[in-house]
N, C-alpha and C. Protein backbone atom coordinates (compact mmCIF):
# COMPACT_ATOMS: atom_id res chain seq x y z
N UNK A 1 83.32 90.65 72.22
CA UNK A 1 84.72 90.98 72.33
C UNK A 1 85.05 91.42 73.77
N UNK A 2 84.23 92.76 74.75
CA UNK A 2 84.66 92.68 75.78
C UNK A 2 83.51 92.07 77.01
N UNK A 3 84.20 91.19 77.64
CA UNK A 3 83.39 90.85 79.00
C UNK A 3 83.38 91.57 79.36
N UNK A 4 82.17 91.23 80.49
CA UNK A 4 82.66 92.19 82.01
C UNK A 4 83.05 92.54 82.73
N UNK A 5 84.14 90.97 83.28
CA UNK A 5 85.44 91.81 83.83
C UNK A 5 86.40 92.92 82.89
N UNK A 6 86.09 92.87 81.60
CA UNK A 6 87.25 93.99 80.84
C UNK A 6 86.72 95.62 81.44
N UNK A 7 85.38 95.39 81.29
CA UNK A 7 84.72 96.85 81.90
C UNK A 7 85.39 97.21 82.94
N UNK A 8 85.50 96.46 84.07
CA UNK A 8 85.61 96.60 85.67
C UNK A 8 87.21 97.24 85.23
N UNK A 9 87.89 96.14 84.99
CA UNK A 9 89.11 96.93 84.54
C UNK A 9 89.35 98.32 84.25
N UNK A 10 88.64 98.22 82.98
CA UNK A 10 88.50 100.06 82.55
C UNK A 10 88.06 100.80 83.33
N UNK A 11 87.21 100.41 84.17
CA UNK A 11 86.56 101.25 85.21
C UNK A 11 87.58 101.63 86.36
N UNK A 12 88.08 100.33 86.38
CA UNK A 12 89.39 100.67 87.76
C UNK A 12 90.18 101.74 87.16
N UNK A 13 90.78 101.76 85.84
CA UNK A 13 91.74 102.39 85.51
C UNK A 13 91.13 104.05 85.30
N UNK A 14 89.67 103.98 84.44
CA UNK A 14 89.20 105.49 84.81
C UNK A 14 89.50 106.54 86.70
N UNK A 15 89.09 105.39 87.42
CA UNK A 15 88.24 106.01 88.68
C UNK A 15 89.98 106.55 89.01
N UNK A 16 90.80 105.63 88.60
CA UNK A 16 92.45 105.64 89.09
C UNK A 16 92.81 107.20 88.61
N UNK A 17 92.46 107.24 87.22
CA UNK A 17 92.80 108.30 86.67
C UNK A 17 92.73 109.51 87.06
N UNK A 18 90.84 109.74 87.46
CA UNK A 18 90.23 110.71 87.91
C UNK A 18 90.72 111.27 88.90
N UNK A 19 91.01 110.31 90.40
CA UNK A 19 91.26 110.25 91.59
C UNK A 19 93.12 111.01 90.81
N UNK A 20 93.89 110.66 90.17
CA UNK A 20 95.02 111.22 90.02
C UNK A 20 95.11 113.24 89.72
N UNK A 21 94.17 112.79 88.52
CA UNK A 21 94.16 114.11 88.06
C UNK A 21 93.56 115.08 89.11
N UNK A 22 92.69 114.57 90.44
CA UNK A 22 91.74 115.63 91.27
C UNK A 22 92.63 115.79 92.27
N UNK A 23 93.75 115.31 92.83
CA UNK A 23 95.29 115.16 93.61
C UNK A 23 96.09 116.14 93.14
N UNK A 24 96.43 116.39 91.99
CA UNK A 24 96.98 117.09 91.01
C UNK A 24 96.38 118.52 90.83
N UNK A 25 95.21 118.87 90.09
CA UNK A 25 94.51 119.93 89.83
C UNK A 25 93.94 120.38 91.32
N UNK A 26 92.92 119.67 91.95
CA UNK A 26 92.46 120.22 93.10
C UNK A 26 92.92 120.39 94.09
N UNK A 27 93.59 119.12 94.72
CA UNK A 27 94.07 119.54 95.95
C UNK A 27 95.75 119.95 96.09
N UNK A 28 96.26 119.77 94.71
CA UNK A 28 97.62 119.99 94.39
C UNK A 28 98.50 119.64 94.90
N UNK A 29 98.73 118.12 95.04
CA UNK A 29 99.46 117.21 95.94
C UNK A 29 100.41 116.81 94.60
N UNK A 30 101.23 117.05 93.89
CA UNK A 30 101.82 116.23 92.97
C UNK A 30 102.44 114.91 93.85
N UNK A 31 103.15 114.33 94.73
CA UNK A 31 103.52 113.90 94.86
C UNK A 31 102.60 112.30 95.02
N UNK A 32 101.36 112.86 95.47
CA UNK A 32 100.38 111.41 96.06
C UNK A 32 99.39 111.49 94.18
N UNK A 33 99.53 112.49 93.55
CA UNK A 33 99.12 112.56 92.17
C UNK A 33 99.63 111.35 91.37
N UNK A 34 101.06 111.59 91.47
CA UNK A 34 102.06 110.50 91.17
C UNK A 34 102.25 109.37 91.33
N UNK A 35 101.70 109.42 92.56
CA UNK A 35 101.96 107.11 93.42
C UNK A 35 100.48 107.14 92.50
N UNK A 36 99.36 107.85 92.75
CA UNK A 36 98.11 107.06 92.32
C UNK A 36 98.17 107.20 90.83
N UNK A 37 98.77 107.61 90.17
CA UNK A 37 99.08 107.48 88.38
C UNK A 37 99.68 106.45 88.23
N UNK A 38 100.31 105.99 89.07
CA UNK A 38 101.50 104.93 88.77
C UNK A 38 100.64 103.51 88.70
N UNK A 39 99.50 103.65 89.37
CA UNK A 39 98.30 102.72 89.82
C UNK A 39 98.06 102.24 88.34
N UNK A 40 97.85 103.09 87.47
CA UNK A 40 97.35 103.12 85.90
C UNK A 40 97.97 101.83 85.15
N UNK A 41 99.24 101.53 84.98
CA UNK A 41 99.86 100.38 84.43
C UNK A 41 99.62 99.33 85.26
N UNK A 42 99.75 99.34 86.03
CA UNK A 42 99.23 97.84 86.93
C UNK A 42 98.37 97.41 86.91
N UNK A 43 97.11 98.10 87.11
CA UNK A 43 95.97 97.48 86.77
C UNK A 43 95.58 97.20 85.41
N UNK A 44 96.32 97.72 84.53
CA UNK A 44 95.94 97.26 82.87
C UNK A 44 96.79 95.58 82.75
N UNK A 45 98.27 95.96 83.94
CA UNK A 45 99.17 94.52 83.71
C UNK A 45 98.11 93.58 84.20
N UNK A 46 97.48 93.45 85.52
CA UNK A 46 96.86 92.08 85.64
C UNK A 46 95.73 92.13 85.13
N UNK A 47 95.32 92.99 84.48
CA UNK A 47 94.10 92.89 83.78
C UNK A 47 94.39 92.09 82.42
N UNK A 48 95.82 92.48 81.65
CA UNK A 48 95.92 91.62 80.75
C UNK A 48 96.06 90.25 81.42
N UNK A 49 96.85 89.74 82.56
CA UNK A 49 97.10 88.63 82.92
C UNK A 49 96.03 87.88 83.25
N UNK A 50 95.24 88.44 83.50
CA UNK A 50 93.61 87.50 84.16
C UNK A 50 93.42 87.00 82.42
N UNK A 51 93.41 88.22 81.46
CA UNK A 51 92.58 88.03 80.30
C UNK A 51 93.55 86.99 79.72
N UNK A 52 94.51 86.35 79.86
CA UNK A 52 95.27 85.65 78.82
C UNK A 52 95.09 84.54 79.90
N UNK A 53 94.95 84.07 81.17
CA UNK A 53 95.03 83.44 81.88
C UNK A 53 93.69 82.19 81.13
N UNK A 54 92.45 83.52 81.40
CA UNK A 54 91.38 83.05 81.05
C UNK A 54 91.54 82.03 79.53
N UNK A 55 92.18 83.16 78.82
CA UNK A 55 92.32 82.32 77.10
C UNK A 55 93.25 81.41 77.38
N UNK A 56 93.75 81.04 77.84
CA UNK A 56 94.73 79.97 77.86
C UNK A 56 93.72 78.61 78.60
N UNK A 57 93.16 79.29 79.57
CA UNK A 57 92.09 78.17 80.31
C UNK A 57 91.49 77.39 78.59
N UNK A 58 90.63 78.35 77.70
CA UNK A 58 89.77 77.91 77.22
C UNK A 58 90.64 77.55 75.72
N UNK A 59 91.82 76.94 75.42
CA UNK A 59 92.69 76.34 74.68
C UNK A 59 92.48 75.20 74.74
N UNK A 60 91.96 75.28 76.16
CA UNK A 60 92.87 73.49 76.69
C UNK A 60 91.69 72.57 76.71
């Protein structure tokens, strides 16, 4: 069910996360907390787009 690019994905979106929340809590930047949270949906969007890209490849 998941490849390995799905990992990398999740992985992007963890490290995104982390890096948000340590902006936030540690160095208490809300504002750069914010642009790098925003990071979070985008990389799930072309992550779906690669993944449907791919299934559509293997339709045909």
């Amino acid at each position: 069910m998941f490849k390995k690019s799905d990992f990398f994905i999740l992985l992007a979106v963890m490290i995104s996360f982390v890096i948000s929340a340590y902006l936030w809590f540690v160095i208490k930047d809300p504002q750069q907390a914010i642009f790098t949270a925003i990071w979070i949906p985008a990389i799930f969007t072309f992550g779906i787009y690669f993944k449907l890209c791919a299934l559509m490849r293997q339709k045909k």
